[in-house]
C-alpha atoms as a PDB file:
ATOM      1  CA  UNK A   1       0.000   0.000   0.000  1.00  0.00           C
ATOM      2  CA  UNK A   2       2.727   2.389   1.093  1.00  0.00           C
ATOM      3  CA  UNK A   3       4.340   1.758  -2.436  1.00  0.00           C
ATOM      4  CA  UNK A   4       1.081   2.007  -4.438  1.00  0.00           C
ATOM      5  CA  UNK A   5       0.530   5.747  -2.017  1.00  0.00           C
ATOM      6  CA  UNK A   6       3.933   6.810  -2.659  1.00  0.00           C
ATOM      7  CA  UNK A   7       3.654   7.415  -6.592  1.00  0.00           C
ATOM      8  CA  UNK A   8       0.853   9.613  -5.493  1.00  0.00           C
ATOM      9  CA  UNK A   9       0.674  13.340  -3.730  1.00  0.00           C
ATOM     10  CA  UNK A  10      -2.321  12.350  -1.853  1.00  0.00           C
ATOM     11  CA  UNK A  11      -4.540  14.377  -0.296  1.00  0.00           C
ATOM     12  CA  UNK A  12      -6.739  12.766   2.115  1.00  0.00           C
ATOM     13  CA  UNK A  13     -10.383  15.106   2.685  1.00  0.00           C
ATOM     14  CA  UNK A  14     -11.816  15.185   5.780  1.00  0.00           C
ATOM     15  CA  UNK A  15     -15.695  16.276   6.446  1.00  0.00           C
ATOM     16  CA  UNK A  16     -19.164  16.243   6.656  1.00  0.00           C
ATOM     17  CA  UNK A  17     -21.695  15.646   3.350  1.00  0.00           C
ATOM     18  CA  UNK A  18     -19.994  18.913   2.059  1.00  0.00           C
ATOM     19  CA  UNK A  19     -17.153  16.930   1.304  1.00  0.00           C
ATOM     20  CA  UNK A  20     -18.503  13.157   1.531  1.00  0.00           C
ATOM     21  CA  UNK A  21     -21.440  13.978  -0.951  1.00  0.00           C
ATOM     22  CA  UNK A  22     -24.146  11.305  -1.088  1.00  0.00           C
ATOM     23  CA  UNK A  23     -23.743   9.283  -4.342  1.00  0.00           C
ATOM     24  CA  UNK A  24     -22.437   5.748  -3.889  1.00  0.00           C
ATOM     25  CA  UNK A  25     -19.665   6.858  -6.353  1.00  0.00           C
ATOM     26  CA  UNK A  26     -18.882   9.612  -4.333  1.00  0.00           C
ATOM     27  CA  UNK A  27     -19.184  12.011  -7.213  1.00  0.00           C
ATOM     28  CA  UNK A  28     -21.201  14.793  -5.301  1.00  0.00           C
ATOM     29  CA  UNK A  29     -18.108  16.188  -2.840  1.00  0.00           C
ATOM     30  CA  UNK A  30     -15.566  18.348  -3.528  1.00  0.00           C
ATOM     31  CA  UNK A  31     -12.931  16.182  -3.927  1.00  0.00           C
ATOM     32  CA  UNK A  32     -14.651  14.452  -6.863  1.00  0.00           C
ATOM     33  CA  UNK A  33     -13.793  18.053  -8.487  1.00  0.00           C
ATOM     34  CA  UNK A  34     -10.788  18.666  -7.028  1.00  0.00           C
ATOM     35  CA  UNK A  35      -9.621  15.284  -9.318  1.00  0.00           C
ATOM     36  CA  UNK A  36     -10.514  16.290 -12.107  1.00  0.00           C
ATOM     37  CA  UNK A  37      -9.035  19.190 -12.101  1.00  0.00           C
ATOM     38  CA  UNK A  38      -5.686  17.883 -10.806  1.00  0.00           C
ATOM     39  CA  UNK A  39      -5.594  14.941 -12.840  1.00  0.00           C
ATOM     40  CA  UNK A  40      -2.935  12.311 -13.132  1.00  0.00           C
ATOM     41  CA  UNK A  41      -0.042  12.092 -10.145  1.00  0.00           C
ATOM     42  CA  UNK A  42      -2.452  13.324  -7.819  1.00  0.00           C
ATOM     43  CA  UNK A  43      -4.657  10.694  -5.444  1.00  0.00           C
ATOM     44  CA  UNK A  44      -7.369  12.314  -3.562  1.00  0.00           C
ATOM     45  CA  UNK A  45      -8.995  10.083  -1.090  1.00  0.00           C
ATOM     46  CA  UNK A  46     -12.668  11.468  -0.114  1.00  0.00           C
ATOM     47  CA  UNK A  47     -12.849  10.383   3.945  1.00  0.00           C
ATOM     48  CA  UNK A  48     -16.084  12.762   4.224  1.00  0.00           C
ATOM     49  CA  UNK A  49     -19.159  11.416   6.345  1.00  0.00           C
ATOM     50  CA  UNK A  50     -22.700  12.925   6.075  1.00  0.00           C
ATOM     51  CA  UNK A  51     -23.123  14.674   9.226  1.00  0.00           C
ATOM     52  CA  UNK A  52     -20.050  14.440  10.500  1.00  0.00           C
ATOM     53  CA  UNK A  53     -18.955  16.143  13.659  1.00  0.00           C
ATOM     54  CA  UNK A  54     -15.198  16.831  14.337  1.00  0.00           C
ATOM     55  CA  UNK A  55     -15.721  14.957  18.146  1.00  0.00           C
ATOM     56  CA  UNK A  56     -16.990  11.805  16.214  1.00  0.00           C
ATOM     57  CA  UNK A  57     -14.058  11.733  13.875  1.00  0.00           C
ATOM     58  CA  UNK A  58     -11.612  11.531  17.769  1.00  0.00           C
ATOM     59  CA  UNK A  59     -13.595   8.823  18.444  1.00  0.00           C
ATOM     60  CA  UNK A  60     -13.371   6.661  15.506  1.00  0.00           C
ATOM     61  CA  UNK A  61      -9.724   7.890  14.170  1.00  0.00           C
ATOM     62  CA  UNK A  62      -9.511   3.989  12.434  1.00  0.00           C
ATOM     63  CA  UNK A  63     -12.260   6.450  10.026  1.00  0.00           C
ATOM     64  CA  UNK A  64     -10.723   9.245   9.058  1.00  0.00           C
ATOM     65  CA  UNK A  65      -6.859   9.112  10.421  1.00  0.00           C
ATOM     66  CA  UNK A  66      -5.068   5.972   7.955  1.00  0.00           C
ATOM     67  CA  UNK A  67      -2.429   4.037   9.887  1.00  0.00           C
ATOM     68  CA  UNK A  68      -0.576   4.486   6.636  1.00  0.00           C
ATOM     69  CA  UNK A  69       0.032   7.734   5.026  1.00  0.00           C
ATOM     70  CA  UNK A  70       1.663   8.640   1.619  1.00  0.00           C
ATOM     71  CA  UNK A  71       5.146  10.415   1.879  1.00  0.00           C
ATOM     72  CA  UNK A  72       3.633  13.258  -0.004  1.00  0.00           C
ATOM     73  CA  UNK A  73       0.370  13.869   1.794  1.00  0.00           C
ATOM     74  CA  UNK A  74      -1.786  16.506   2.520  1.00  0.00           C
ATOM     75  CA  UNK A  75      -4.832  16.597   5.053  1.00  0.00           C
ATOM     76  CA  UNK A  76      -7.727  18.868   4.208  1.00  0.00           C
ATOM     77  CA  UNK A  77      -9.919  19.437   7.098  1.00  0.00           C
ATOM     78  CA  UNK A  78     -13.406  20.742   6.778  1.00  0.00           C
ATOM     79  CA  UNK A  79     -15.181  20.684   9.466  1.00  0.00           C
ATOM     80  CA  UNK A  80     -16.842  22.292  12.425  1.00  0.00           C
ATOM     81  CA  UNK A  81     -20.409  22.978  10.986  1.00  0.00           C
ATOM     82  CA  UNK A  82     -22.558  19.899  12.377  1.00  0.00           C
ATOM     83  CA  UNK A  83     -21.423  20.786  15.541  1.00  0.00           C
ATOM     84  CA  UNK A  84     -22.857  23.753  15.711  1.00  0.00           C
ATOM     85  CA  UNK A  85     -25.451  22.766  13.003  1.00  0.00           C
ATOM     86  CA  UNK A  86     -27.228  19.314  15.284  1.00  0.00           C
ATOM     87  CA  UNK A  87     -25.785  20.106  18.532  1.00  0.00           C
ATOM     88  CA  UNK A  88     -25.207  23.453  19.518  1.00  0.00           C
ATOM     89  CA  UNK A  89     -21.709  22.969  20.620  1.00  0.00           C
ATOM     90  CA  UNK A  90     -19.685  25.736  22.252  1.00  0.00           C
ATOM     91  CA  UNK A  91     -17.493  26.997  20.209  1.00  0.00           C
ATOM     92  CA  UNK A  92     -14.347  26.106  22.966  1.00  0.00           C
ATOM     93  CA  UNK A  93     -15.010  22.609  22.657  1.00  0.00           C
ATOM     94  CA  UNK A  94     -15.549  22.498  19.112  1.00  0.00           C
ATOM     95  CA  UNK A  95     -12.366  24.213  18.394  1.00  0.00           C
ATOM     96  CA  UNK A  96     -10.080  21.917  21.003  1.00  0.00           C
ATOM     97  CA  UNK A  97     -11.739  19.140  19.184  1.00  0.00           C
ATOM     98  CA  UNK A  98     -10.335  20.597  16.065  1.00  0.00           C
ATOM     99  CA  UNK A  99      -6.819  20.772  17.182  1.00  0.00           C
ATOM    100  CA  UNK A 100      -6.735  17.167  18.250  1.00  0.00           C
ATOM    101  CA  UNK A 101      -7.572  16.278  14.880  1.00  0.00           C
ATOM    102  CA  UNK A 102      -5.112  18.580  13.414  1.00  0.00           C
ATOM    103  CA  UNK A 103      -3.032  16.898  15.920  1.00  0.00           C
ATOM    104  CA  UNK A 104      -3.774  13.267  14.507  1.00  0.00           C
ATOM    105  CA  UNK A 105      -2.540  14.162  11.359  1.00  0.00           C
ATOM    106  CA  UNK A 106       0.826  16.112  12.495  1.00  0.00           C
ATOM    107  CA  UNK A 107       1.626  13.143  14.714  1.00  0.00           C
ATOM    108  CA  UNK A 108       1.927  11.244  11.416  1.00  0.00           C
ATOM    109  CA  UNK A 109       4.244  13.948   9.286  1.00  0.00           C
ATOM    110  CA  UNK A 110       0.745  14.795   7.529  1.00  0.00           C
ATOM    111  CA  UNK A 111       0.566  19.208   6.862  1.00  0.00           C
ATOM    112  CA  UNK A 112      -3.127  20.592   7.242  1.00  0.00           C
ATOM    113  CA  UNK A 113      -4.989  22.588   5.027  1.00  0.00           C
ATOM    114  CA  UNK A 114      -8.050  24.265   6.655  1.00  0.00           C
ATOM    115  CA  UNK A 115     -11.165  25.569   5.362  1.00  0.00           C
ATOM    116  CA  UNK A 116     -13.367  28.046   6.792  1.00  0.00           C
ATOM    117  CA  UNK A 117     -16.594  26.889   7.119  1.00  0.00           C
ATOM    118  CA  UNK A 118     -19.768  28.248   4.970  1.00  0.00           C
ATOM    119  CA  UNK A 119     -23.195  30.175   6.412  1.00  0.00           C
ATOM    120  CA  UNK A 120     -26.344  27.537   7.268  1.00  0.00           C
ATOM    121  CA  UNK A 121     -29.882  28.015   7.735  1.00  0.00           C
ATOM    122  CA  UNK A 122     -31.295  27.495  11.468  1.00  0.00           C
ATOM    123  CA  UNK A 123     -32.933  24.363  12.950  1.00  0.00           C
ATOM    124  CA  UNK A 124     -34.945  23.655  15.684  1.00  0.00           C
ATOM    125  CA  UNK A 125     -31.400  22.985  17.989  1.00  0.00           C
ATOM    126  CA  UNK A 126     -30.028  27.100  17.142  1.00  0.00           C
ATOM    127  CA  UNK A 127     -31.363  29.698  15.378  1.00  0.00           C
ATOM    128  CA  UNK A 128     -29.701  31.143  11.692  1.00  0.00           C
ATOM    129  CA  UNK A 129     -28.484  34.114  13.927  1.00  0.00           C
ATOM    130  CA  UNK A 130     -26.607  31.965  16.655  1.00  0.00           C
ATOM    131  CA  UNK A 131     -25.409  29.634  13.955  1.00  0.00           C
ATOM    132  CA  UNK A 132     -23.656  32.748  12.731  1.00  0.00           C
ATOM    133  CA  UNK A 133     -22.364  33.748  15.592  1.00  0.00           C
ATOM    134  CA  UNK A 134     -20.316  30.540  16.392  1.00  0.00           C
ATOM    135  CA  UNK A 135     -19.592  29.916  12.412  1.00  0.00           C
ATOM    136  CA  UNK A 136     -17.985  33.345  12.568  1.00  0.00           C
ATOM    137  CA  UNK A 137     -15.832  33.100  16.193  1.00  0.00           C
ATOM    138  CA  UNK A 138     -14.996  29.049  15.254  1.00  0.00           C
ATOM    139  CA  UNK A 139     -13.958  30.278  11.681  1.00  0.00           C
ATOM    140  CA  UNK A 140     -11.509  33.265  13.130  1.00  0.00           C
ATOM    141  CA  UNK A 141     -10.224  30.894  16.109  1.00  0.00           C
ATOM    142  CA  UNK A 142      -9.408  28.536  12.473  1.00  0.00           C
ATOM    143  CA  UNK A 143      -7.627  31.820  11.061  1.00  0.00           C
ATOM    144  CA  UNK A 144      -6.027  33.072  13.532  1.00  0.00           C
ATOM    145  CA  UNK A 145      -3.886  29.449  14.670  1.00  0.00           C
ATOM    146  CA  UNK A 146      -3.420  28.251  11.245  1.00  0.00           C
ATOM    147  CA  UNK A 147      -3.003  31.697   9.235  1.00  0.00           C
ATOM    148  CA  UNK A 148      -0.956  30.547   6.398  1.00  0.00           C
ATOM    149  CA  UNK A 149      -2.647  27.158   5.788  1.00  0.00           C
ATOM    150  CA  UNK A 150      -6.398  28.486   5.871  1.00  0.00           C
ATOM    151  CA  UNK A 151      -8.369  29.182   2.689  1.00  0.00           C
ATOM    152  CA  UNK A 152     -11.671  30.887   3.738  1.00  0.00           C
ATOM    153  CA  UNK A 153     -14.379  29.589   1.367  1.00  0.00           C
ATOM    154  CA  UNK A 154     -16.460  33.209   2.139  1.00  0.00           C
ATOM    155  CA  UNK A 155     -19.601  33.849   2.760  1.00  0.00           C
ATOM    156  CA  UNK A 156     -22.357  33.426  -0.051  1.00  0.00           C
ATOM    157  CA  UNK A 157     -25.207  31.436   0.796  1.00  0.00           C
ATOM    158  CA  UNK A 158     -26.244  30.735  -3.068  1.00  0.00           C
ATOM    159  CA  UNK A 159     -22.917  28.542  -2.634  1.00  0.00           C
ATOM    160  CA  UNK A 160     -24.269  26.853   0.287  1.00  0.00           C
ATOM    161  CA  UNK A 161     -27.817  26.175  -0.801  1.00  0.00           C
ATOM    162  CA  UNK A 162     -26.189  25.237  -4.179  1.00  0.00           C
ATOM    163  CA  UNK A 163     -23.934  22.500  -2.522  1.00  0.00           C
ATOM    164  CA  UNK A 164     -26.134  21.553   0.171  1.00  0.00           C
ATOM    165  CA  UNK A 165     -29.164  21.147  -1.990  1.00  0.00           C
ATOM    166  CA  UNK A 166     -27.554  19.787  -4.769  1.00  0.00           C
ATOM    167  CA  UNK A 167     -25.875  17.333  -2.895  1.00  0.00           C
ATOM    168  CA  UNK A 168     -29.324  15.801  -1.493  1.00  0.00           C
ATOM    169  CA  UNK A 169     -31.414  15.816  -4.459  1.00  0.00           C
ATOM    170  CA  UNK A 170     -28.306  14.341  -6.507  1.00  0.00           C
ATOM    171  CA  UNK A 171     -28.349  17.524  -8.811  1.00  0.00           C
ATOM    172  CA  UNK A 172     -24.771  17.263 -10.374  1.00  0.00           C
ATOM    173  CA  UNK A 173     -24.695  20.738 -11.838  1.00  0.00           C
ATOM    174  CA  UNK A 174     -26.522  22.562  -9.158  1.00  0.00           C
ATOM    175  CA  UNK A 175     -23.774  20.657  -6.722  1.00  0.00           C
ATOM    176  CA  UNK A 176     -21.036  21.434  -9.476  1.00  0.00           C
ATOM    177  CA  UNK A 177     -22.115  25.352  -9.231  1.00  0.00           C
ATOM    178  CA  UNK A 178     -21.198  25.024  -5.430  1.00  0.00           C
ATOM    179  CA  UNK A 179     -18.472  22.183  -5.330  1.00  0.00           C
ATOM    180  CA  UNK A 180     -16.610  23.334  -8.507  1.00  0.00           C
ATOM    181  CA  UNK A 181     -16.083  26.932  -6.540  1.00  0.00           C
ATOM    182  CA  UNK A 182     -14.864  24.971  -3.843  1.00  0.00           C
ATOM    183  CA  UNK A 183     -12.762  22.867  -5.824  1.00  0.00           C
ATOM    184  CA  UNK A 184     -11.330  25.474  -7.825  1.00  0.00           C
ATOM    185  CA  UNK A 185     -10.163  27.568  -4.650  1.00  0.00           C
ATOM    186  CA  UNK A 186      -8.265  24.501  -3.585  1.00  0.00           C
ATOM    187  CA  UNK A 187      -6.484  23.733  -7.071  1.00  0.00           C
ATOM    188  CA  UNK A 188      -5.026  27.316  -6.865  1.00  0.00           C
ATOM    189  CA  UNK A 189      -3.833  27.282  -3.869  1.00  0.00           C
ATOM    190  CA  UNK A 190      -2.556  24.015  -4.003  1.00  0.00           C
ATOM    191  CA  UNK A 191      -0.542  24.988  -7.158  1.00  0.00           C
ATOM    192  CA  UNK A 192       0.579  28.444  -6.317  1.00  0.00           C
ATOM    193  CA  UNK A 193       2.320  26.513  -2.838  1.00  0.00           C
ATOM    194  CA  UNK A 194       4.013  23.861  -5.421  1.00  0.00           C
ATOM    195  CA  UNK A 195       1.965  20.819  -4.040  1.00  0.00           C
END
């Protein structure tokens, strides 16, 4: 395996449906872009679960941490919404959370890339205006510790619905309208930093 990985640059997604998407072919998530556009010599694993909260990936690293990593490997981490989104988590233990899985990845010679993560709609659990509130502290805490590693995705909510909806009613090209912006950001930075 560690031969097959090592003729790669992988880079190994972590997140919630965002990135996971929800066709059995996994062809509804970012990364499924992010291929394309980087084509051969690149291996992008998708490790994305549909509501995924970062305290559920600590608890089942075998998941979403591989015991074997490539020598040229990259960990994307997007993540941080579903627990604010289905539990109302503070934003403290959300964000210490966060570092541990940074920290999974580190401990294994892995570098981070972080994304910031987009504006939701409210739910029964926290209202749109709370939701904000804690999207917008978790996102600076994100900034401010990893400042040179963090691409922040922005604020439109046309690219949230667009993803979000997309990715439930299978819609590839109202998911590629908000997927293929995500992808894209990703791809640039990725090859203005030589990876």
């Amino acid at each position: 395996m560690k031969v097959f990985l090592d003729k790669f640059k992988t880079l190994y997604c972590v997140g919630d449906c965002f990135t996971a998407g929800q066709d059995t072919e996994r062809k509804y998530g970012y990364p499924y872009f992010l291929q394309l556009l980087l084509g051969e010599g690149y291996f992008v694993e998708n490790l994305g679960r549909a509501n995924l909260q970062v305290r559920l990936v600590l608890e089942h690293p075998d998941l979403f941490v591989p015991d074997i990593v490539a020598t040229k490997a990259l960990c994307i981490i997007w993540c941080g919404s579903n627990d604010i989104y289905l539990n109302n988590g503070s934003v403290e233990d959300i964000f210490k959370s966060y570092l541990d899985l940074y920290s999974s990845y580190k401990d294994r010679e892995v570098d981070c890339l972080h994304l910031t993560i987009f504006p939701r709609r409210g739910t029964p659990l926290i209202s749109e205006k709370d939701f904000e509130s804690k999207r917008k502290e978790l996102n600076k805490r994100i900034m401010d510790e990893f400042p040179d590693s963090t691409i922040d995705i922005g604020n439109d909510k046309t690219l949230t619905r667009n993803a979000h909806y997309g990715t439930y009613l299978r819609n590839y090209h109202l998911t590629y309208k908000g997927f293929k912006y995500v992808a894209v950001k990703l791809y640039d930075h990725l090859k203005e930093k030589g990876f």
